[in-house]
N, C-alpha and C. Protein backbone atom coordinates (compact mmCIF):
# COMPACT_ATOMS: atom_id res chain seq x y z
N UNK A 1 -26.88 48.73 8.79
CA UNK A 1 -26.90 48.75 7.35
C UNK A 1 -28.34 48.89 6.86
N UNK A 2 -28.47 49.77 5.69
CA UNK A 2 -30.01 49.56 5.33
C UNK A 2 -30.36 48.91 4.46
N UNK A 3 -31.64 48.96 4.10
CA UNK A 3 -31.94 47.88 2.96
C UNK A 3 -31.22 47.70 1.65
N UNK A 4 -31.20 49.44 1.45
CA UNK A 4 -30.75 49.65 -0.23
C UNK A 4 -29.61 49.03 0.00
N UNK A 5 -28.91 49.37 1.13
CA UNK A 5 -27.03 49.39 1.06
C UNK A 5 -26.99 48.01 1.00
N UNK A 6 -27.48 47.03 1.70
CA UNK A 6 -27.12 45.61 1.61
C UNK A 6 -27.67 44.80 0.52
N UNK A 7 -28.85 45.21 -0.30
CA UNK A 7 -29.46 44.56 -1.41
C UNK A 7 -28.14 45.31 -2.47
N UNK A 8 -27.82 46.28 -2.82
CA UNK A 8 -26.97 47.30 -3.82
C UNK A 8 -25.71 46.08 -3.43
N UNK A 9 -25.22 45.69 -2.43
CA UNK A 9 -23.80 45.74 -2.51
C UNK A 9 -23.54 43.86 -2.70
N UNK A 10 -24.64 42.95 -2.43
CA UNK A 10 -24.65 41.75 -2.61
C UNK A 10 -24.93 41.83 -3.94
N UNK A 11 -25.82 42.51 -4.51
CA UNK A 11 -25.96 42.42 -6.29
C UNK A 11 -24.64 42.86 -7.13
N UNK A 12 -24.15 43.71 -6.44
CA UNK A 12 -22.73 43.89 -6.85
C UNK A 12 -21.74 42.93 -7.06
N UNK A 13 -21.32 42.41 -5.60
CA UNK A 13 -20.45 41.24 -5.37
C UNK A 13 -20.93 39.92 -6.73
N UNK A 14 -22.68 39.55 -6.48
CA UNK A 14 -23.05 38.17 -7.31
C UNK A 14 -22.48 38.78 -8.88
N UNK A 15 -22.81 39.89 -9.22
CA UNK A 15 -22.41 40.32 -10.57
C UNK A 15 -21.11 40.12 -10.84
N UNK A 16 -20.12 40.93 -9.97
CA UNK A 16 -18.36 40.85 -10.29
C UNK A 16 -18.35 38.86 -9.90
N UNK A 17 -19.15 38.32 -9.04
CA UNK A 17 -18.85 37.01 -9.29
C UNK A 17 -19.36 36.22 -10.34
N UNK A 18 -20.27 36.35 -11.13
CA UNK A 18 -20.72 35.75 -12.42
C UNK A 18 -19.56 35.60 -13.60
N UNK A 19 -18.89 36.97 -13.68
CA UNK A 19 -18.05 37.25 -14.22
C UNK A 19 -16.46 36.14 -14.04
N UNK A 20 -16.24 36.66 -12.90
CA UNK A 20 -15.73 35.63 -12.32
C UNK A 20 -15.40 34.13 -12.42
N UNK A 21 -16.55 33.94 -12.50
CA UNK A 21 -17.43 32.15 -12.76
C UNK A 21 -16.99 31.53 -14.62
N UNK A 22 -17.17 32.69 -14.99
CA UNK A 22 -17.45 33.00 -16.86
C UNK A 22 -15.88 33.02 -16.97
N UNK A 23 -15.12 33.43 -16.22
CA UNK A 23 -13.55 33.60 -16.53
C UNK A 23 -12.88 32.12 -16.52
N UNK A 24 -13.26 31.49 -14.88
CA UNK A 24 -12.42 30.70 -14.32
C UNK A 24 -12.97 29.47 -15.45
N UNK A 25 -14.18 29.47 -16.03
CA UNK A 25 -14.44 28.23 -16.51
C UNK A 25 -13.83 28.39 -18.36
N UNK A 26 -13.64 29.76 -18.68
CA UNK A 26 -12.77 29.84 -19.82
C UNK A 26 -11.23 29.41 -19.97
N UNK A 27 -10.98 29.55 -18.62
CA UNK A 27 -9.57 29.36 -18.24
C UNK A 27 -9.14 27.85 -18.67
N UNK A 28 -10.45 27.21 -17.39
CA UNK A 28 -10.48 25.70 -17.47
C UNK A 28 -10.69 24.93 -18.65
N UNK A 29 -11.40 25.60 -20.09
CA UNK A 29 -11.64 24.98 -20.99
C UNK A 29 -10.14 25.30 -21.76
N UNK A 30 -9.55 26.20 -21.64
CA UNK A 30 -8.53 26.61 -22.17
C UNK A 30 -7.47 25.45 -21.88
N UNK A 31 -7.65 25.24 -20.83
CA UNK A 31 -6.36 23.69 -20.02
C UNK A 31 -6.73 22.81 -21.03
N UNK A 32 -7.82 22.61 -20.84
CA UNK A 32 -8.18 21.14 -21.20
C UNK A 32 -8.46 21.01 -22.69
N UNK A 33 -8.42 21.90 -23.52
CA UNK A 33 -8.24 21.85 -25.06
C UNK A 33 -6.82 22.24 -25.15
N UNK A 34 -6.42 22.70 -24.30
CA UNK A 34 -4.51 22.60 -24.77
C UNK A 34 -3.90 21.46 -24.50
N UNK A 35 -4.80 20.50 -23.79
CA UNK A 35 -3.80 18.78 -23.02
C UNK A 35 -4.55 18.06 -23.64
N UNK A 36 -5.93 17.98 -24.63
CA UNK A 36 -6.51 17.21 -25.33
C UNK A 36 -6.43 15.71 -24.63
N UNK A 37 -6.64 15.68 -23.17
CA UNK A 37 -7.18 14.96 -22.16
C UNK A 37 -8.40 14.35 -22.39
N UNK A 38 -8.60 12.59 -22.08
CA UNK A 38 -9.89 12.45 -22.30
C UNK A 38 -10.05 11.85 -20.53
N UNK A 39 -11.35 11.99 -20.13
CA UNK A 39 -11.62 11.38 -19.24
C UNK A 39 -12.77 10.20 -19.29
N UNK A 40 -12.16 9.08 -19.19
CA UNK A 40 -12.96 7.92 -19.11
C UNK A 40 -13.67 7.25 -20.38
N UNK A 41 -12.90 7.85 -21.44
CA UNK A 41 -13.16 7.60 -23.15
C UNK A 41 -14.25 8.93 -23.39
N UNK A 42 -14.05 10.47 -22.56
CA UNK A 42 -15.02 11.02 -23.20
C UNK A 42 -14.45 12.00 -24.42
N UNK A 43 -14.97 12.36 -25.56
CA UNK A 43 -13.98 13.27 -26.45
C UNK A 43 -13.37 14.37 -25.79
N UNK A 44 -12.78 14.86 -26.17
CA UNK A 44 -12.09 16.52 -25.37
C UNK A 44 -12.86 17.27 -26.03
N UNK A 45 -13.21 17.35 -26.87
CA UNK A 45 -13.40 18.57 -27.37
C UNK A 45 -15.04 18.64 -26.61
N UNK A 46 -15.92 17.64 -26.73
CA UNK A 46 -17.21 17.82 -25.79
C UNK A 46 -16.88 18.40 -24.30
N UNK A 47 -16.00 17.71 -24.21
CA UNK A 47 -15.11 18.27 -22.25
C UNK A 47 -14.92 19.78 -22.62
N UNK A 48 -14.63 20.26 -23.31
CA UNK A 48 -14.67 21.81 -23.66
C UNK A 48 -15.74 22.76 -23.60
N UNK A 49 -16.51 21.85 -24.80
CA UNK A 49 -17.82 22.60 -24.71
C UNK A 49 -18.42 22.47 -23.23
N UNK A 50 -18.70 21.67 -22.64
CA UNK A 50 -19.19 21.31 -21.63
C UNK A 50 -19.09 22.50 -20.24
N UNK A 51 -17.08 22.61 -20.48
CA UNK A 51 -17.09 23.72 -19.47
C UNK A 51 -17.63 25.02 -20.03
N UNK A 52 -17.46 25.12 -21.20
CA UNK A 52 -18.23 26.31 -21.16
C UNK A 52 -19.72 26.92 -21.02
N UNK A 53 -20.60 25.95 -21.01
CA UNK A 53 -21.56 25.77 -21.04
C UNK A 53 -21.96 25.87 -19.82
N UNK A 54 -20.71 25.22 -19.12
CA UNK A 54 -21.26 25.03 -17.25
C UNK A 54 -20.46 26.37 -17.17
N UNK A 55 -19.89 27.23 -17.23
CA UNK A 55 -19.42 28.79 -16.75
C UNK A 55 -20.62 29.33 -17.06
N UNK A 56 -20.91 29.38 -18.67
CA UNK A 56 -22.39 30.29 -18.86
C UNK A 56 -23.32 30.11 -18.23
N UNK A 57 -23.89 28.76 -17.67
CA UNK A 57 -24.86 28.51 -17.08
C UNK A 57 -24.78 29.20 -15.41
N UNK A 58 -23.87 28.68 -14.92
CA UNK A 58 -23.70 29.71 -13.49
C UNK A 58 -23.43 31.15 -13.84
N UNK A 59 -22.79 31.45 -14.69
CA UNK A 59 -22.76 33.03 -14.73
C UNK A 59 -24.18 33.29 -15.01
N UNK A 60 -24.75 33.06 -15.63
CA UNK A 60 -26.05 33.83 -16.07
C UNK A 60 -26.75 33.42 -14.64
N UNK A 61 -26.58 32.35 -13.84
CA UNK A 61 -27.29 32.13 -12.89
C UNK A 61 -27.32 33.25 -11.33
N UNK A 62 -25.99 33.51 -11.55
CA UNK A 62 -25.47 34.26 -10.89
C UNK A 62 -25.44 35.95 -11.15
N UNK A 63 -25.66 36.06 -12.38
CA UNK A 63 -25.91 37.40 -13.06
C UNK A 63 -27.77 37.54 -12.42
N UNK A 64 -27.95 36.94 -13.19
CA UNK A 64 -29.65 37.14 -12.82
C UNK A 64 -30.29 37.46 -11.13
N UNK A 65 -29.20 36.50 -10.36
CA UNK A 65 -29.42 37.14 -8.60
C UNK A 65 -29.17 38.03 -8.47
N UNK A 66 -28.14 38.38 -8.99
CA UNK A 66 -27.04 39.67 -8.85
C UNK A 66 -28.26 41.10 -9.32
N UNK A 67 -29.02 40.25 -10.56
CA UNK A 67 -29.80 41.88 -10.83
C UNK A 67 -31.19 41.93 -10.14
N UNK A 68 -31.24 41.04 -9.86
CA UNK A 68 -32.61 41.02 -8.57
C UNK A 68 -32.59 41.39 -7.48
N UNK A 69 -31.15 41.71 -7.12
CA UNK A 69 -30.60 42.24 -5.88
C UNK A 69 -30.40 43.46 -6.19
N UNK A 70 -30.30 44.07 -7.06
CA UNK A 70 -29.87 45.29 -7.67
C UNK A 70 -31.40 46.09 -7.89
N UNK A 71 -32.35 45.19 -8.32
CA UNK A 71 -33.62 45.84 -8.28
C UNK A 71 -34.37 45.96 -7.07
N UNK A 72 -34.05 44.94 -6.30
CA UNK A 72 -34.78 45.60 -5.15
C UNK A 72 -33.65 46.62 -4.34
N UNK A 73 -32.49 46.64 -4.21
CA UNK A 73 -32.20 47.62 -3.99
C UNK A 73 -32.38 49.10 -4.05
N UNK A 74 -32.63 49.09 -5.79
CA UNK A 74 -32.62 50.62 -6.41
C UNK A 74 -34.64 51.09 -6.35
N UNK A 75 -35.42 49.88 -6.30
CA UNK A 75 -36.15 50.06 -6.10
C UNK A 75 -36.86 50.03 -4.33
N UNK A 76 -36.16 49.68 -3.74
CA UNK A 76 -36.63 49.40 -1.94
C UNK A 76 -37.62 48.65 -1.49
N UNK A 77 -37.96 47.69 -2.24
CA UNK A 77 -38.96 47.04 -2.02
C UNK A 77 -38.23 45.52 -2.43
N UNK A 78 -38.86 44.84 -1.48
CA UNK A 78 -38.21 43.52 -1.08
C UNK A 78 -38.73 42.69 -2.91
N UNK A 79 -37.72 41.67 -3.04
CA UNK A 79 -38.15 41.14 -4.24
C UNK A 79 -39.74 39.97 -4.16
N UNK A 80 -40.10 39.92 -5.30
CA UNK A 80 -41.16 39.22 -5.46
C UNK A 80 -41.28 37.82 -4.74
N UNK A 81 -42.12 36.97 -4.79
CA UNK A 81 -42.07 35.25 -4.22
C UNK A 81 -40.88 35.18 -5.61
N UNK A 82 -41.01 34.68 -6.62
CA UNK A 82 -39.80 33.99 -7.26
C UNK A 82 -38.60 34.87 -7.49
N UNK A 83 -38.46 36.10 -7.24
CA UNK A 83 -36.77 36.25 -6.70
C UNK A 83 -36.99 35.92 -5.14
N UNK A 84 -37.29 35.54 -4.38
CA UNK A 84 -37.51 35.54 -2.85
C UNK A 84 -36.63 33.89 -2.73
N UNK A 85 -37.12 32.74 -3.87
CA UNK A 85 -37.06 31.82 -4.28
C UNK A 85 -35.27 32.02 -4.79
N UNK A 86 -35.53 32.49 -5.86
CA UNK A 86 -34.25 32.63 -6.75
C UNK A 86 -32.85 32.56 -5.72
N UNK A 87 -33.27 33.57 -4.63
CA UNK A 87 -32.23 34.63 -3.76
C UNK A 87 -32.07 33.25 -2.91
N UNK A 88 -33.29 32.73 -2.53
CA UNK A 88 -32.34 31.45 -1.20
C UNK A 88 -32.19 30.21 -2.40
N UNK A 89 -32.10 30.01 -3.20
CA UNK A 89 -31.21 28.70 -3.94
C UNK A 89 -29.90 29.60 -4.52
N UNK A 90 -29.67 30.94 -4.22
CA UNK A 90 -28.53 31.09 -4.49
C UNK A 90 -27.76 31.64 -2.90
N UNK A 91 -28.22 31.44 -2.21
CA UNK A 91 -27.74 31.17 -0.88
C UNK A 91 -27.40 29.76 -0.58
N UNK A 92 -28.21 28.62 -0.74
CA UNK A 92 -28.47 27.49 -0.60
C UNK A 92 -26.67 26.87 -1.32
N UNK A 93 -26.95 27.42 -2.80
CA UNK A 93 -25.74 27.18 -3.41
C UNK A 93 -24.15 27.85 -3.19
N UNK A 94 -24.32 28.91 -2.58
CA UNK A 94 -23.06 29.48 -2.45
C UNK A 94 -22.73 28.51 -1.11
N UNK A 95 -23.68 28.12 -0.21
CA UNK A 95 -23.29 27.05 1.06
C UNK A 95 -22.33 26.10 0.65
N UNK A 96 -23.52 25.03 -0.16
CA UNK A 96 -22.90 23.50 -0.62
C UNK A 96 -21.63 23.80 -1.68
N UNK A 97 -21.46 25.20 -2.11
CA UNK A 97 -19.80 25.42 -2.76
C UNK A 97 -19.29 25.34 -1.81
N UNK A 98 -19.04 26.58 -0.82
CA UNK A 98 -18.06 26.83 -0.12
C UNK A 98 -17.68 25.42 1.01
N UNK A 99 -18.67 24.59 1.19
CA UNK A 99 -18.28 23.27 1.88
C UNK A 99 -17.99 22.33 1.06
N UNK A 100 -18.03 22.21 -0.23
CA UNK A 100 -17.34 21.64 -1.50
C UNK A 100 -15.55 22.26 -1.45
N UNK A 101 -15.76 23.20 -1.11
CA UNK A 101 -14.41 24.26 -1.81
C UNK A 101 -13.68 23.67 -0.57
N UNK A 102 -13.91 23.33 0.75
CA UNK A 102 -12.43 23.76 1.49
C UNK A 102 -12.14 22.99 1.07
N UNK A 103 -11.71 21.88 0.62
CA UNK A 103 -10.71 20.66 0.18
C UNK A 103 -10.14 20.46 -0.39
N UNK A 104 -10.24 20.91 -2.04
CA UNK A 104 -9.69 21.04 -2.67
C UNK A 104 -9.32 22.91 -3.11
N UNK A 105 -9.82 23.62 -2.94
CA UNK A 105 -8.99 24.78 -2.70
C UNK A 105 -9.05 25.54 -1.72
N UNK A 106 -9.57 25.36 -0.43
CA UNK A 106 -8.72 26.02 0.67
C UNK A 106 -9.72 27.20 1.51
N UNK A 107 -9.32 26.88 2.50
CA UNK A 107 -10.45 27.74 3.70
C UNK A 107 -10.69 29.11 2.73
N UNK A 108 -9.86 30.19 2.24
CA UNK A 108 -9.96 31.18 1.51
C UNK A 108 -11.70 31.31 0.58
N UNK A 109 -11.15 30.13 0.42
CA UNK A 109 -12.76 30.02 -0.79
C UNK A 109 -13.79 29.16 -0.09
N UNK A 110 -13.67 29.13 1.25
CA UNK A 110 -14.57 28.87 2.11
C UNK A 110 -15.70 29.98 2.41
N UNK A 111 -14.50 30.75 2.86
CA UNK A 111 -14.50 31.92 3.53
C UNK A 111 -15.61 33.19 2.86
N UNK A 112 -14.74 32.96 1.62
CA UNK A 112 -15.22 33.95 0.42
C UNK A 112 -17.14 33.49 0.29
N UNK A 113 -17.29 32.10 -0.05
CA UNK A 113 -18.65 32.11 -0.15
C UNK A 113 -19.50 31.97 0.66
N UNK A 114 -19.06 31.71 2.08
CA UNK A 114 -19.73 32.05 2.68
C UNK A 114 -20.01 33.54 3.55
N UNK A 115 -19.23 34.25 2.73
CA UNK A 115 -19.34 35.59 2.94
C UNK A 115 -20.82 36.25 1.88
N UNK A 116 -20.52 35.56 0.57
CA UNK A 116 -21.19 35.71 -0.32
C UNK A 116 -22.84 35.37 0.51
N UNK A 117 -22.80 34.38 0.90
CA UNK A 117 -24.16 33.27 1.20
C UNK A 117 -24.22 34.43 2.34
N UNK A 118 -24.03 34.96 3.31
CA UNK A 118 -24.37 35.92 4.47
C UNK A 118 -24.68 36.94 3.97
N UNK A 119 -23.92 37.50 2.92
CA UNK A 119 -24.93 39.03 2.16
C UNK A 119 -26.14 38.59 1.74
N UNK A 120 -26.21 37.55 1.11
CA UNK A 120 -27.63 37.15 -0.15
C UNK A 120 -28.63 37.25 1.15
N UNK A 121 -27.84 36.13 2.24
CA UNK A 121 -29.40 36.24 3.91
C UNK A 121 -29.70 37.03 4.12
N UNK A 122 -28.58 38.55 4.38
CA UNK A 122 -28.93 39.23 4.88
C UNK A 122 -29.58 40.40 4.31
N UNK A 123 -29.20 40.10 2.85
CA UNK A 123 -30.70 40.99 2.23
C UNK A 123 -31.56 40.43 1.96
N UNK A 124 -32.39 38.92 2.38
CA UNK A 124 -33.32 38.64 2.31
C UNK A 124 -33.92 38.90 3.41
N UNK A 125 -33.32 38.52 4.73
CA UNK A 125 -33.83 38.51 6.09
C UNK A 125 -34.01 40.59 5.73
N UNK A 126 -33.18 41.33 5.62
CA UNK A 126 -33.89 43.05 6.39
C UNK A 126 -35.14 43.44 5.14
N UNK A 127 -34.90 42.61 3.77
CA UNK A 127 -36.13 43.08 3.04
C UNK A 127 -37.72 42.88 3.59
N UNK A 128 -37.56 41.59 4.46
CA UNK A 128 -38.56 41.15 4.75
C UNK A 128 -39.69 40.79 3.63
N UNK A 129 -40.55 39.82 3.74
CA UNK A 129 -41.39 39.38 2.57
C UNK A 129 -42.64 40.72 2.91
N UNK A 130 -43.13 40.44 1.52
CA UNK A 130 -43.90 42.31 0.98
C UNK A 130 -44.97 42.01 1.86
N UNK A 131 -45.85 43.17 2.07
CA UNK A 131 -47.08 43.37 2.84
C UNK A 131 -48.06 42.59 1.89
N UNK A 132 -49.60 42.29 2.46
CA UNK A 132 -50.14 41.46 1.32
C UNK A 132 -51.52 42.59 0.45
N UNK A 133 -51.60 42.68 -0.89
CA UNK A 133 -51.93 43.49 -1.44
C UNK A 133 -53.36 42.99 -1.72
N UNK A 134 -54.30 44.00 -1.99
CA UNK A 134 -55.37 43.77 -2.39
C UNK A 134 -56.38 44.85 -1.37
N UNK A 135 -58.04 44.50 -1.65
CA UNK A 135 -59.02 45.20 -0.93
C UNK A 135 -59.06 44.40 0.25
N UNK A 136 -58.81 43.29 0.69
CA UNK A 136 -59.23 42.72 2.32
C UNK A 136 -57.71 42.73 2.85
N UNK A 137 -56.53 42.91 2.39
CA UNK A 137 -55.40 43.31 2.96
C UNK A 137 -55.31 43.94 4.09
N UNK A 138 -56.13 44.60 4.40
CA UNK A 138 -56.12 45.55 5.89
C UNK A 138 -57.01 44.57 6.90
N UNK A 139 -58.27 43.73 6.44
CA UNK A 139 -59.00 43.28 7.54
C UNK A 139 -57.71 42.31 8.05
N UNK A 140 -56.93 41.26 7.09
CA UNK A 140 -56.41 40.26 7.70
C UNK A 140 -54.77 41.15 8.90
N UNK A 141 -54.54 42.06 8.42
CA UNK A 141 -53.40 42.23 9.20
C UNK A 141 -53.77 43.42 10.42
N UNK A 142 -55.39 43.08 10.59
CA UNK A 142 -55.70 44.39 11.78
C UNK A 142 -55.37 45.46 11.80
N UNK A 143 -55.71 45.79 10.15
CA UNK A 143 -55.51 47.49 9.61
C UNK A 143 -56.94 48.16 9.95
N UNK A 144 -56.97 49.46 9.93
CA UNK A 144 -58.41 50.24 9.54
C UNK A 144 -59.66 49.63 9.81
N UNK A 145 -59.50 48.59 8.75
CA UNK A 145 -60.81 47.95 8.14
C UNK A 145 -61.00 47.37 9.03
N UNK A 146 -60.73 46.48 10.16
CA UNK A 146 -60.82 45.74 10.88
C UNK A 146 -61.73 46.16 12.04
N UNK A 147 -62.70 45.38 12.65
CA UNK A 147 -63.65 46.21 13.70
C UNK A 147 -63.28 46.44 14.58
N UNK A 148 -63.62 47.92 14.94
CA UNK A 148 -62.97 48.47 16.32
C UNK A 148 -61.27 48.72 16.54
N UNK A 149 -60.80 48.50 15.13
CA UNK A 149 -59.32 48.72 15.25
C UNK A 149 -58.78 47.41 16.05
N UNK A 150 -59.18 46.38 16.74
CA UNK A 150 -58.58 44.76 17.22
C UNK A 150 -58.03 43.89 16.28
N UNK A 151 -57.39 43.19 16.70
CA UNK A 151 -56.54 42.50 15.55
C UNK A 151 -57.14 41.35 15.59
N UNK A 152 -57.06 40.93 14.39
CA UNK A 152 -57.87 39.70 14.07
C UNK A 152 -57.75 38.43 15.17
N UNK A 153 -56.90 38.15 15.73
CA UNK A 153 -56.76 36.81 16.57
C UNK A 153 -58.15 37.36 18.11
N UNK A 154 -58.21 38.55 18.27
CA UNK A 154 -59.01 39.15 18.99
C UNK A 154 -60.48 38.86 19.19
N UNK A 155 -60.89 39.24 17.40
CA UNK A 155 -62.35 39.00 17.23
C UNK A 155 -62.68 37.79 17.00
C-alpha cells in the first residue's frame, strides 16, 4: 500500500465515522428527551444537551483527524509534529473505545475500531516523521555538507 492510498483511505473512514458519531449521539439524545429520564436528580433536558455536545465534540474531533489524513495524503508529505500528535491520541482513543466497546456492544465494535486504530498506525508508521529542515540539515544527517561525505557518528 502507498502512502497516499493509506493516509486517503483512513481520512475517509475517520470522516464517514465523525458523521457517524454526530448521528448515534442524535439518536441517543432523541431517547432520552422522549423518556424524560433523570439520572441521579440530573434535569433531562441538560442530559440532552450534554449528548449533543458530546457527539459534536467527537465528531469534530474525529472530522479534524480525518482531514489531516486527507492532507497529507493529497499532499504526500507526512503530517506536521501536532497532527503527528493529533493522529496518535486518535489512535490512542479508537484503542481505549474498542476495549470499552466489547461489553457492552460486542466484539463487532471491537473489531471495527480497532480496525480504525490500525489504519490511523499505519499511516503514521509509512509517513514516517519529515526530514529536518533548515541550512545545517544536511551536516546532522551526513548529507553533502558533511566532511568527506562520513556520517556524523564517524567524525
Amino acid at each position: 500500500m502507498t502512502l497516499r492510498t493509506t493516509a486517503l483511505a483512513a481520512g475517509a473512514v475517520l470522516l464517514a465515522e465523525a458523521v457517524g458519531a454526530v448521528l448515534l449521539h442524535g439518536v441517543l439524545a432523541a431517547v432520552q428527551s422522549s423518556q424524560r429520564m433523570s439520572l441521579a436528580g440530573l434535569d433531562p433536558d441538560t442530559m440532552v444537551a450534554g449528548t449533543w455536545a458530546a457527539g459534536g465534540v467527537l465528531g469534530a474531533y474525529l472530522a479534524l483527524c480525518g482531514a489531516v489524513l486527507l492532507r497529507a495524503g493529497v499532499r504526500r508529505a507526512a503530517p506536521g509534529r501536532w497532527g503527528r500528535v493529533l493522529l496518535v491520541t486518535c489512535a490512542v482513543t479508537h484503542a481505549l473505545l474498542g476495549a470499552a466497546a466489547v461489553g457492552p456492544v460486542g466484539w463487532a465494535a471491537f473489531a471495527w475500531m480497532t480496525a480504525v486504530m490500525g489504519l490511523v498506525v499505519l499511516a503514521l508508521v509509512t509517513h514516517g516523521p519529515r526530514p529536518p529542515a533548515g541550512p545545517g540539515a544536511d551536516d546532522r544527517a551526513g548529507g553533502p555538507g558533511s566532511p568527506a561525505g562520513e556520517s556524523p557518528e564517524a567524525v
